[in-house]
Protein backbone atom coordinates (compact mmCIF):
# COMPACT_ATOMS: atom_id res chain seq x y z
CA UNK A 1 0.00 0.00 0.00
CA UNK A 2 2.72 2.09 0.95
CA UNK A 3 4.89 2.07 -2.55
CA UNK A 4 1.49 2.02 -4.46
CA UNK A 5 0.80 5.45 -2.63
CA UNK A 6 4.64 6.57 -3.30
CA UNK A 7 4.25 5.84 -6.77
CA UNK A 8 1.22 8.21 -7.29
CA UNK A 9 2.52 10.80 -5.22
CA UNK A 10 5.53 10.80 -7.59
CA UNK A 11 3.41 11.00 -10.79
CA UNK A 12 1.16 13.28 -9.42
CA UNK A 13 4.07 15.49 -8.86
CA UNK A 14 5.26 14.40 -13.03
CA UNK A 15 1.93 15.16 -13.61
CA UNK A 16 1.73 18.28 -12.11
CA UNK A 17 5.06 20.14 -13.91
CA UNK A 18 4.44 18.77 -16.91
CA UNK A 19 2.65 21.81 -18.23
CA UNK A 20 3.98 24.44 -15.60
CA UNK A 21 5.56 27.38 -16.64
CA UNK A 22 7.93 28.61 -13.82
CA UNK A 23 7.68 31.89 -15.12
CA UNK A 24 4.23 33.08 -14.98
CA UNK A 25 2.91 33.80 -11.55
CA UNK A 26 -0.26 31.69 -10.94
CA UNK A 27 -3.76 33.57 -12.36
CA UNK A 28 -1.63 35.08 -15.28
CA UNK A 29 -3.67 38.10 -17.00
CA UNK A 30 -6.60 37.29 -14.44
CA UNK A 31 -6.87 39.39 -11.08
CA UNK A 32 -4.43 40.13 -9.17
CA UNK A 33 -2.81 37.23 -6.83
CA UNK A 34 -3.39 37.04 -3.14
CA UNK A 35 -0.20 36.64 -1.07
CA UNK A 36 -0.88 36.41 3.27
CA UNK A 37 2.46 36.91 5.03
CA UNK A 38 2.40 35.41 8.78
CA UNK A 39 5.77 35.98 11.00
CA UNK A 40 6.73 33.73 13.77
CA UNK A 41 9.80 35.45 15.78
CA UNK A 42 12.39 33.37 17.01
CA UNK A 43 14.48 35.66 19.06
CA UNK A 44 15.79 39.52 19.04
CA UNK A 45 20.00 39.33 18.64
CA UNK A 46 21.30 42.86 19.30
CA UNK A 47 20.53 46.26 18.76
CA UNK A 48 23.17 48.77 17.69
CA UNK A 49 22.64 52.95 18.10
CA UNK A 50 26.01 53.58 16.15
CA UNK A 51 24.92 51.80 13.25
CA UNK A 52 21.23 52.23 13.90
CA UNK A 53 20.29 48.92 13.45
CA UNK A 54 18.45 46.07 15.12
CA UNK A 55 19.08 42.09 14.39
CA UNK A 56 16.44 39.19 14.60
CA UNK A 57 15.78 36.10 13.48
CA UNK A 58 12.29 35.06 12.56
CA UNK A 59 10.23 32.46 10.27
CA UNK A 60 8.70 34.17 7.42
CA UNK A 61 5.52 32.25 5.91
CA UNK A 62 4.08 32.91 2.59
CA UNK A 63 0.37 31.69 1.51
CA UNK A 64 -0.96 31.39 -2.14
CA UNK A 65 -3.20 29.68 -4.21
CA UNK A 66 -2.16 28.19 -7.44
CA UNK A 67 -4.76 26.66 -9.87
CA UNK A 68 -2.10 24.96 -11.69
CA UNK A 69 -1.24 22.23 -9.15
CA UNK A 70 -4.79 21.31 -8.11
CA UNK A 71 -4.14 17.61 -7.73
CA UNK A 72 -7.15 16.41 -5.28
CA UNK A 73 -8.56 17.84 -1.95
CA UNK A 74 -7.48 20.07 0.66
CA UNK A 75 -6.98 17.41 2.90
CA UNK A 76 -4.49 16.14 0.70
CA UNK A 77 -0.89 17.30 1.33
CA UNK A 78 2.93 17.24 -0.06
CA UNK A 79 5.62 18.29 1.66
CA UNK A 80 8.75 19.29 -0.50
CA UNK A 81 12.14 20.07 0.61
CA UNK A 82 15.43 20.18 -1.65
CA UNK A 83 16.26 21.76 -5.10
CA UNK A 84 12.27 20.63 -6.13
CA UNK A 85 11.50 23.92 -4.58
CA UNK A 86 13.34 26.00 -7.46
CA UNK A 87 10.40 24.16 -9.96
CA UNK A 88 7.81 26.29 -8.23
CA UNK A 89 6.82 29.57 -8.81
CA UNK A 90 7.66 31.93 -5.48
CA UNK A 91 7.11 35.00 -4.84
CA UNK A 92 9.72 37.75 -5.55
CA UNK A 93 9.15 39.22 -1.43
CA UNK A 94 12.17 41.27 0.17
CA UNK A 95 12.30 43.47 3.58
CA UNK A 96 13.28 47.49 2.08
CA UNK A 97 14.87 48.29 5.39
CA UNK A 98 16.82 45.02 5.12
CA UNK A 99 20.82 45.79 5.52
CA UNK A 100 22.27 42.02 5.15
CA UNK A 101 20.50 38.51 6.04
CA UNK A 102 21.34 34.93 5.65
CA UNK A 103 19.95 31.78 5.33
CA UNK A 104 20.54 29.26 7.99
CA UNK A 105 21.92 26.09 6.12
CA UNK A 106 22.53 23.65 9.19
CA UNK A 107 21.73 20.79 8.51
CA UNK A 108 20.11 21.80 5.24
CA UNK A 109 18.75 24.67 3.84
CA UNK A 110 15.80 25.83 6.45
CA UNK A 111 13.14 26.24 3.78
CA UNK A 112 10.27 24.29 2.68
CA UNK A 113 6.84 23.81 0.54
CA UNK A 114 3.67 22.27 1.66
CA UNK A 115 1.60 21.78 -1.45
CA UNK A 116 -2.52 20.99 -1.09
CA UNK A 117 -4.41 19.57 -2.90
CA UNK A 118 -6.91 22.26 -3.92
CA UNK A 119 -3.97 24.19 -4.88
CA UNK A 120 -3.14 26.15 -1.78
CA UNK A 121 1.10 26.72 -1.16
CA UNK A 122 2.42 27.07 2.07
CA UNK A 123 6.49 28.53 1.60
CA UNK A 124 8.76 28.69 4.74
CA UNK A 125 12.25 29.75 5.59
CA UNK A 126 14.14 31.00 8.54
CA UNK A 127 16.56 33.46 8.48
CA UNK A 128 18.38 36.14 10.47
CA UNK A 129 18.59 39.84 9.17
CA UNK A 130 20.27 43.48 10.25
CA UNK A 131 17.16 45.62 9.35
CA UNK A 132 17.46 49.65 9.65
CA UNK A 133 16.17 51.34 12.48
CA UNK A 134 16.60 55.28 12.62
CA UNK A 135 16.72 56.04 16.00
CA UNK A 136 15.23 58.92 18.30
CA UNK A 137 18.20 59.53 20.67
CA UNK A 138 17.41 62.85 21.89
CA UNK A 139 15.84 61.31 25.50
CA UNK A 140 18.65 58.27 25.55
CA UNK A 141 18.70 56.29 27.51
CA UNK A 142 15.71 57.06 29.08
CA UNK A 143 13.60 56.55 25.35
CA UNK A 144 11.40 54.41 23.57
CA UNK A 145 12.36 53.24 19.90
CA UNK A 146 10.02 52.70 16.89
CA UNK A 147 11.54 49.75 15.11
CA UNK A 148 10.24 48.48 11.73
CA UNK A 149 9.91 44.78 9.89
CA UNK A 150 9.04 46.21 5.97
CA UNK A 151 8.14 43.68 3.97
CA UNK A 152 7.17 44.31 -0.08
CA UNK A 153 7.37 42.67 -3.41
CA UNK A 154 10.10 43.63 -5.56
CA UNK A 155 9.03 43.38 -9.21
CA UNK A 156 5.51 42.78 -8.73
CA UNK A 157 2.89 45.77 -8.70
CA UNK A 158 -0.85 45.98 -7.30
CA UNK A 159 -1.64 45.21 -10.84
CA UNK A 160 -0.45 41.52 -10.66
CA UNK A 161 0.01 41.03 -6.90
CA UNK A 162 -1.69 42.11 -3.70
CA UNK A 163 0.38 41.41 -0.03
CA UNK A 164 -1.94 41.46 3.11
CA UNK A 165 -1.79 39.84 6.37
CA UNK A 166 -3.12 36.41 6.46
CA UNK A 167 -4.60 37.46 10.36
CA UNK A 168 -4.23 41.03 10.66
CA UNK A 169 -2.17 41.55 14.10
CA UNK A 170 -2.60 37.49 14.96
CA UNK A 171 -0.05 37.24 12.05
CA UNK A 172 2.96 38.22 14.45
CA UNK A 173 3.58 34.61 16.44
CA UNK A 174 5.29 33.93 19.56
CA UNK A 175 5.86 37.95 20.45
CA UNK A 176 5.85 37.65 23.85
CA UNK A 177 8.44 34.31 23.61
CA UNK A 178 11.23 36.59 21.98
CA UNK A 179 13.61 38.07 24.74
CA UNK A 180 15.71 41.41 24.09
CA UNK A 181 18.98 42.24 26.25
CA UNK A 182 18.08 45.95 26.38
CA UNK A 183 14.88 46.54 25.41
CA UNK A 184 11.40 45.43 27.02
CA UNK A 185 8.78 45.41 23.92
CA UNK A 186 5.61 47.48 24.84
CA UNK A 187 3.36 46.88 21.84
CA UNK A 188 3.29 46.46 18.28
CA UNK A 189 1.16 46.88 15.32
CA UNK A 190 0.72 45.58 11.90
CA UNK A 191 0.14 48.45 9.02
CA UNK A 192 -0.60 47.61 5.24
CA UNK A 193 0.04 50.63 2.44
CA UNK A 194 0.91 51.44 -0.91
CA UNK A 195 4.08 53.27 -2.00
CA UNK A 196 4.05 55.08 -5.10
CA UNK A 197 7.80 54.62 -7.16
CA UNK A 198 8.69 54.94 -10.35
CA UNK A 199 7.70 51.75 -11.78
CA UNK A 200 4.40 51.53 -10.17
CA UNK A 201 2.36 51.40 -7.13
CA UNK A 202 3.43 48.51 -4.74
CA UNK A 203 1.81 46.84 -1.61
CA UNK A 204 4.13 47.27 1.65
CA UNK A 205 3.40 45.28 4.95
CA UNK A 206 4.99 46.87 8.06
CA UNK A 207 5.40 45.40 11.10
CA UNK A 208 5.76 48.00 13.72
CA UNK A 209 7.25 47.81 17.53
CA UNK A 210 7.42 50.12 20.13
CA UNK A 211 10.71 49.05 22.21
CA UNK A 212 11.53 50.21 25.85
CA UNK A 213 15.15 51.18 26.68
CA UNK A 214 15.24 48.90 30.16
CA UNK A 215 17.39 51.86 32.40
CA UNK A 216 18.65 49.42 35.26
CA UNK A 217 21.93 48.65 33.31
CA UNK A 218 22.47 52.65 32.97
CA UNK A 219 21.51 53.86 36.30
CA UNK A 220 24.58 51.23 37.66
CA UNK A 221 27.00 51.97 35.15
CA UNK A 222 26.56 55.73 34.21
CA UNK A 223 23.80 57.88 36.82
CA UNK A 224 25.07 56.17 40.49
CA UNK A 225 28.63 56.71 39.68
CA UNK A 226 27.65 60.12 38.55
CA UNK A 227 25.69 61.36 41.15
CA UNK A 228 28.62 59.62 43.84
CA UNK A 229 31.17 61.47 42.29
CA UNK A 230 29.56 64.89 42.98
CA UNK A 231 28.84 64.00 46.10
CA UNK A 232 32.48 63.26 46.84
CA UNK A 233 32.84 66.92 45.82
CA UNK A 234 30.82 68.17 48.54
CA UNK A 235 33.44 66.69 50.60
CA UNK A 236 36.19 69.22 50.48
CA UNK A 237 34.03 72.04 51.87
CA UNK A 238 34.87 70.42 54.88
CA UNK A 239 38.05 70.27 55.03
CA UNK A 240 40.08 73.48 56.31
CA UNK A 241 40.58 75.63 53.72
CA UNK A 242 44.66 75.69 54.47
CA UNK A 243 44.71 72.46 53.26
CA UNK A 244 45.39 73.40 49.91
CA UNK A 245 46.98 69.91 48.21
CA UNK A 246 43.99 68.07 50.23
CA UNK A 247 41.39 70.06 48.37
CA UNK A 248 43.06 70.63 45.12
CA UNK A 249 43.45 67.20 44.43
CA UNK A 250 40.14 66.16 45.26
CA UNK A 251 38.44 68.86 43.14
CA UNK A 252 40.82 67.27 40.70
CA UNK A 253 40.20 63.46 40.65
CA UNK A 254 36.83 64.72 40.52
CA UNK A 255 36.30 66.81 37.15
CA UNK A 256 38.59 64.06 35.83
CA UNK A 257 36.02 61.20 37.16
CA UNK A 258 33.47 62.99 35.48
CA UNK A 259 35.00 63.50 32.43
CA UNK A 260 36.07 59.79 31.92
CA UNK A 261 32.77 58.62 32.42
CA UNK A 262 31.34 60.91 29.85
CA UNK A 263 34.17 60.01 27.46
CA UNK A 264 32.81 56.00 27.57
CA UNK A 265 29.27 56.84 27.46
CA UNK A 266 29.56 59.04 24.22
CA UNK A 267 32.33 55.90 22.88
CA UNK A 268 28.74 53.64 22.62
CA UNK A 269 26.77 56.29 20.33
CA UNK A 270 26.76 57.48 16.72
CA UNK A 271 28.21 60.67 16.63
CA UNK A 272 24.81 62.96 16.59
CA UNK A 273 24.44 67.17 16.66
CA UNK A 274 21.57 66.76 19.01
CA UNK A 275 21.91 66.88 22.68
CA UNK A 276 20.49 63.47 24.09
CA UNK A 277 19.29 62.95 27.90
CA UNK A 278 22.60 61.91 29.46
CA UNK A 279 24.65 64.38 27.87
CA UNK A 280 22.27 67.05 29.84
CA UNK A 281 22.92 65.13 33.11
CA UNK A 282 26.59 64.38 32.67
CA UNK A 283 26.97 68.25 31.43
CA UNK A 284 25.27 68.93 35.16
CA UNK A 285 26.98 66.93 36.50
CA UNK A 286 30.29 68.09 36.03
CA UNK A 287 29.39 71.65 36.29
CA UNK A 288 28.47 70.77 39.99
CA UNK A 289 31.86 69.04 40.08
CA UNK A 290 34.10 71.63 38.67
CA UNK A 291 32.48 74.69 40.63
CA UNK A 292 33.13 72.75 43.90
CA UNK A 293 36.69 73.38 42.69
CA UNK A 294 35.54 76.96 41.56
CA UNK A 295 34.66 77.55 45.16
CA UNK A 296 37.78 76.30 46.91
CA UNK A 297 39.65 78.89 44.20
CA UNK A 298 37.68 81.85 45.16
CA UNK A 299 38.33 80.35 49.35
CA UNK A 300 42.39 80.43 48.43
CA UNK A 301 42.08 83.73 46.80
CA UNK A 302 39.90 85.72 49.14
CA UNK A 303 42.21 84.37 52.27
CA UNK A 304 45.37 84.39 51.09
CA UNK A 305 44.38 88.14 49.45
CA UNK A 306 43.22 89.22 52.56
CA UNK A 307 46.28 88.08 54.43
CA UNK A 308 48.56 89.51 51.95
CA UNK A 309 46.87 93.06 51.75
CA UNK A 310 47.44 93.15 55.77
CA UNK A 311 50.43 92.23 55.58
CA UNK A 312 51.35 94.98 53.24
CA UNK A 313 49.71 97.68 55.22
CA UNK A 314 51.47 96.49 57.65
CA UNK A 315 55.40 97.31 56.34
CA UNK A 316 53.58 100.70 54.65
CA UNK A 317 53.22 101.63 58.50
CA UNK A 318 56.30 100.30 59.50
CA UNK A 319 58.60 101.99 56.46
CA UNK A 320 56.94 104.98 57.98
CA UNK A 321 57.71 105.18 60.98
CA UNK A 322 61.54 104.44 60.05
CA UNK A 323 61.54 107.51 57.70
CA UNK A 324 59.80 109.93 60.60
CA UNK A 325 61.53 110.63 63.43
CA UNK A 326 59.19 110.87 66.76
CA UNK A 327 60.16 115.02 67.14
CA UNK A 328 59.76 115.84 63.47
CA UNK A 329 56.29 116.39 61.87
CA UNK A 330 56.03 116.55 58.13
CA UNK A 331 53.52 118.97 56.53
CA UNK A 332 53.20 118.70 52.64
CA UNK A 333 51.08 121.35 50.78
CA UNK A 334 50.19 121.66 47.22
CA UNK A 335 49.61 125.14 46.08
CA UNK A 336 47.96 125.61 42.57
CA UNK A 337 47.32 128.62 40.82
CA UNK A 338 46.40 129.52 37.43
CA UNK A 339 47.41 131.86 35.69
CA UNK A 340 44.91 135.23 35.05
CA UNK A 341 46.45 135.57 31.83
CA UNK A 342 43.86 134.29 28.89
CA UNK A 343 45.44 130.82 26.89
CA UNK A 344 47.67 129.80 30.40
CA UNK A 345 47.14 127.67 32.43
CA UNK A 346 49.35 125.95 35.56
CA UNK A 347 50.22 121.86 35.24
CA UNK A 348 49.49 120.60 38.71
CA UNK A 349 52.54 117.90 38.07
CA UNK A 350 54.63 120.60 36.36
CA UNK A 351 53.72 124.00 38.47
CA UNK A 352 53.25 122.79 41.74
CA UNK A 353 54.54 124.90 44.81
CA UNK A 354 56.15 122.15 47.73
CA UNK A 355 56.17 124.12 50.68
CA UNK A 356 57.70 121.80 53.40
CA UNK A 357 57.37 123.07 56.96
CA UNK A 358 59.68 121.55 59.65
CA UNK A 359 59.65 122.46 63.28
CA UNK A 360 61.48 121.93 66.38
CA UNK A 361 60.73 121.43 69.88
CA UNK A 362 64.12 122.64 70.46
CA UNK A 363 65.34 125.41 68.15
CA UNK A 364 61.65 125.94 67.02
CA UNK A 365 63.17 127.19 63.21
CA UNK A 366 61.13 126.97 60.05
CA UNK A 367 62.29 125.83 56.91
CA UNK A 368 60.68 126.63 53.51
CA UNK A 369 61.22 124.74 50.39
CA UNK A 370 59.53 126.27 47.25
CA UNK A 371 59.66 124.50 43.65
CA UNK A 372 58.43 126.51 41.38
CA UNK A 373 58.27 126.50 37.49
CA UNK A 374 57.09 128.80 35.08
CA UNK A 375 53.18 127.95 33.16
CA UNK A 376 53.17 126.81 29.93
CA UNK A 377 51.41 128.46 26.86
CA UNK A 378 48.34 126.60 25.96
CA UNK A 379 47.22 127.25 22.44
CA UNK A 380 43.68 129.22 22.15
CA UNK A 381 41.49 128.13 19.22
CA UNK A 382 39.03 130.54 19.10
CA UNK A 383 36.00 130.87 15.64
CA UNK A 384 35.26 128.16 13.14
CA UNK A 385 36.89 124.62 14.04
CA UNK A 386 37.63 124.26 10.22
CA UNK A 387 40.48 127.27 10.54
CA UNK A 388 42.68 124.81 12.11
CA UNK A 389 41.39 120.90 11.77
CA UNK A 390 43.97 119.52 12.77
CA UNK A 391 44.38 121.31 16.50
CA UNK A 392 40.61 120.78 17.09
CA UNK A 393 41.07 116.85 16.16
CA UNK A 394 43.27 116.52 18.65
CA UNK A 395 42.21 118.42 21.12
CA UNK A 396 38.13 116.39 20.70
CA UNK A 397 39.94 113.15 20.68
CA UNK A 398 41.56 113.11 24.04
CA UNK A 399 38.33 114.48 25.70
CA UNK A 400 36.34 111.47 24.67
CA UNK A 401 38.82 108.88 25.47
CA UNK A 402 39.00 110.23 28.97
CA UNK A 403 34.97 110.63 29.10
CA UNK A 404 34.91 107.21 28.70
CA UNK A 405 37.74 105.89 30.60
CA UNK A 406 36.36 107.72 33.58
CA UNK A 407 32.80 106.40 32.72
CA UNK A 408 34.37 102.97 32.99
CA UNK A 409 36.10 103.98 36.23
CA UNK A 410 32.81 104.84 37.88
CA UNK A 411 30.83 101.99 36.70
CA UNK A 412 33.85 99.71 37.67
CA UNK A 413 33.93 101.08 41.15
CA UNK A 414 30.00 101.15 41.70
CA UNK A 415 29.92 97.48 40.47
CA UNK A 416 32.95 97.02 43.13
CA UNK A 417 31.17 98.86 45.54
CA UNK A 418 27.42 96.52 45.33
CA UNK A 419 28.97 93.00 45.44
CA UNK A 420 28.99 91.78 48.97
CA UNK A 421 32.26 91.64 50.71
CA UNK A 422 32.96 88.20 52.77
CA UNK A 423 34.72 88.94 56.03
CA UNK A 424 35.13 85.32 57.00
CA UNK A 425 36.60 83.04 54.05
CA UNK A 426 34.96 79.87 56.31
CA UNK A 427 31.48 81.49 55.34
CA UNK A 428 31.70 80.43 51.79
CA UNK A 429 32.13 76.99 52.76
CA UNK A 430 28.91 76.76 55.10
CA UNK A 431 27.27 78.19 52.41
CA UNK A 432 28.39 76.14 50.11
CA UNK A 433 27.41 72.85 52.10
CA UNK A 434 23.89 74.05 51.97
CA UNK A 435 23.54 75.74 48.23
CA UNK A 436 25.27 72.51 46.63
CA UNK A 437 22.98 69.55 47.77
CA UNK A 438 20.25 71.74 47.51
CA UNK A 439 20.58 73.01 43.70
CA UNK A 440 21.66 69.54 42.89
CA UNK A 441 18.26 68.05 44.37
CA UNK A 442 16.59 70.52 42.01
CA UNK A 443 18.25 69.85 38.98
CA UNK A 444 17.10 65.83 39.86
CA UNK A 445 13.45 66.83 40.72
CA UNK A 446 12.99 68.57 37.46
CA UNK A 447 15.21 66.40 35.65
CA UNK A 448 13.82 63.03 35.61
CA UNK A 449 9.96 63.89 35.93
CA UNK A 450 10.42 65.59 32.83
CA UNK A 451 11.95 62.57 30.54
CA UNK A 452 9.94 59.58 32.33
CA UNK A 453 6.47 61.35 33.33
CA UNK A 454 6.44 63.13 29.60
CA UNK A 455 5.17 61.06 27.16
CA UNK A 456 7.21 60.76 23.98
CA UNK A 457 5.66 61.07 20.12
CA UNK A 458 6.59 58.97 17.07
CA UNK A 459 5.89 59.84 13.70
């Protein structure tokens, strides 16, 4: 019974490719042919945001009817494997976002045919493939990615062949069996459209997912160390501020902490103009870190400033006292007095009368010292600037420079004048161990609200 029923199958199959044309899809200058697509995912390999791709590896199914090898009824079935496959007709299907893909081979080819007998063709393979994904990084890694499976027909237009899903979203199998390192998969969607090229209209499936970035493998590796690392900062406003190689090689390690760890975060990503979520925080982050060292700069300065500007004062009084003598007492004046005559005028440095008084409890005698010098003729323009051009010039130019060197004088010393002066270096510190933690809790509060409450849009 069983060779009688292997010798029918095999001239049913004769039978059947006797008259078939390989190169005519089935219903040939009829309606258009009915292709169902069905997935079944086997697993999700890696995902890469410098290359913006995604790899999986999934079981694509193809169903179509062919009147030509109607051979009995539905319940009847062949199951082909081998180079018999390359006498069928198949669909000309390819994935547009597809980047490179292979066919797994071990321990033969993984593709098959299950032939009916009312004509219906089943066509599996397996396969792996890198498919595109352009990535939204601007919230990384606290996102969500919108990752595409394409699927279209490459020669083949809505005139000869239609693609659908054979169940709609029940075509995506074993979705919630598929495990991703990084990414936890929220929901997905099937979509069905036509795109409009050059040679024709053509049907596009799209399988769409909406991916998770899972954050516990940044907050241990990237945020934590972070947020440690400007805490460490916050230690050196307790520690005296004469400890100057204590505190300046803390604020040190520090900045370079931070910037290490932003060097091997921004290693891992495509080199993007945008500004993405843990740039902002790492930015922060090391702005908290280098004005701890800020602070201890303006502590040294203000102290040792202080200390020095005392100390100077200090030897003015002393040099002195050395050049007086206890029973002397000097008495400078300045005399100045311009001249009545129209055009002169006296130089304060140049005519200057020195009249130095010295007395005596002794002899009580007076000595007088006069320097005197004759004044200087100014020249007098008097009428029309134009007369003389080049005396007025000179004469305007001066008189604006030193308008507006004094202007910037006076707004240097009211400036000078407003900022608060800090008579205890050690105050800066206390306030410092209250401002930091306090701005840094802030920046925290408003920071991650804003990039896990907000919802994010695709397109």
């Amino acid at each position: 019974m069983t060779a009688s029923r292997l010798r029918n199958a095999s001239m049913t199959i004769q039978e059947l490719f006797k008259e078939y044309d390989i190169r005519l899809r089935p219903s040939f200058g009829y309606e258009p042919l009915l292709l169902d697509i069905e997935i079944r995912l086997a697993s999700f390999d890696s995902i890469s945001e410098v290359n913006m791709d995604y790899t999986l590896t999934l079981y694509l199914n193809q169903y179509w009817r062919d009147e030509r090898l109607v051979f009995g009824n539905k319940s009847d079935e062949i199951i082909l494997t081998g180079d018999i496959i390359d006498k069928f007709w198949l669909p000309d299907t390819f994935f547009p976002n597809d980047k490179s893909a292979y066919l797994h081979d071990v321990t033969e080819k993984n593709k098959m045919i299950r032939l009916c007998g009312n004509g219906d063709i089943l066509y599996g393979m397996r396969f792996t493939s890198t498919l595109a994904c352009m990535m939204d990084l601007r919230r990384y890694p606290l996102d969500r990615q919108n990752c595409t499976v394409e699927v279209e027909s490459y020669g083949y237009t809505q005139a000869d062949l239609i693609m659908r899903w054979k169940n709609g979203r029940a075509s995506i199998l074993d979705l919630d069996k598929a495990q991703f390192p990084q990414f936890t998969i929220l929901d997905y969607d099937t979509i069905s459209y036509g795109i409009y090229l050059a040679t024709g209209v053509y049907q596009r499936l799209s399988l769409s997912f909406i991916l998770q970035r899972n954050i516990g493998y940044f907050l241990f590796q990237t945020y934590l160390p972070s947020i440690l690392i400007v805490m460490l900062s916050w230690v050196s406003f307790w520690i005296n501020h004469e400890a100057t190689s204590a505190r300046v090689t803390l604020g040190i390690t520090t900045v370079l902490t931070m910037t290490t760890i932003s060097t091997g975060v921004r290693s891992s990503l495509p080199r993007i103009s945008y500004v993405k979520a843990i740039d902002i925080y790492l930015l922060m982050c090391f702005v908290f870190v280098f004005a701890a060292l800020l602070e201890y700069a303006a502590v040294n300065y203000l102290y040792w400033g202080k200390k020095a500007k005392r100390r100077k004062q200090k030897s003015q009084r002393e040099k002195s006292r050395q050049k007086a003598p206890n029973n002397y007492e000097l008495v400078h004046i300045n005399a100045d007095r311009d001249s009545p005559i129209i055009g002169l005028y006296s130089n304060t440095s140049v005519n200057r009368r020195k009249l130095l008084i010295t007395s005596s409890d002794d002899n009580r005698q007076t000595n007088h010292i006069i320097d005197t010098q004759s004044p200087r003729m100014q020249p007098l323009v008097r009428g029309n600037p134009a007369l003389y051009p080049s005396s007025y010039n000179r004469n305007q130019q001066p008189r604006r420079t030193r308008r507006f060197i004094n202007y910037l004088r006076t707004r240097t010393i009211n400036i000078r004048h407003s900022i608060p002066h800090v008579q205890d270096v050690n105050d800066i510190d206390r306030w410092s161990r209250l401002c930091f933690p306090i701005l840094f809790l802030l920046f925290n509060a408003s920071y991650w609200p804003y990039y896990i409450v907000r919802p994010q849009k695709f397109t």
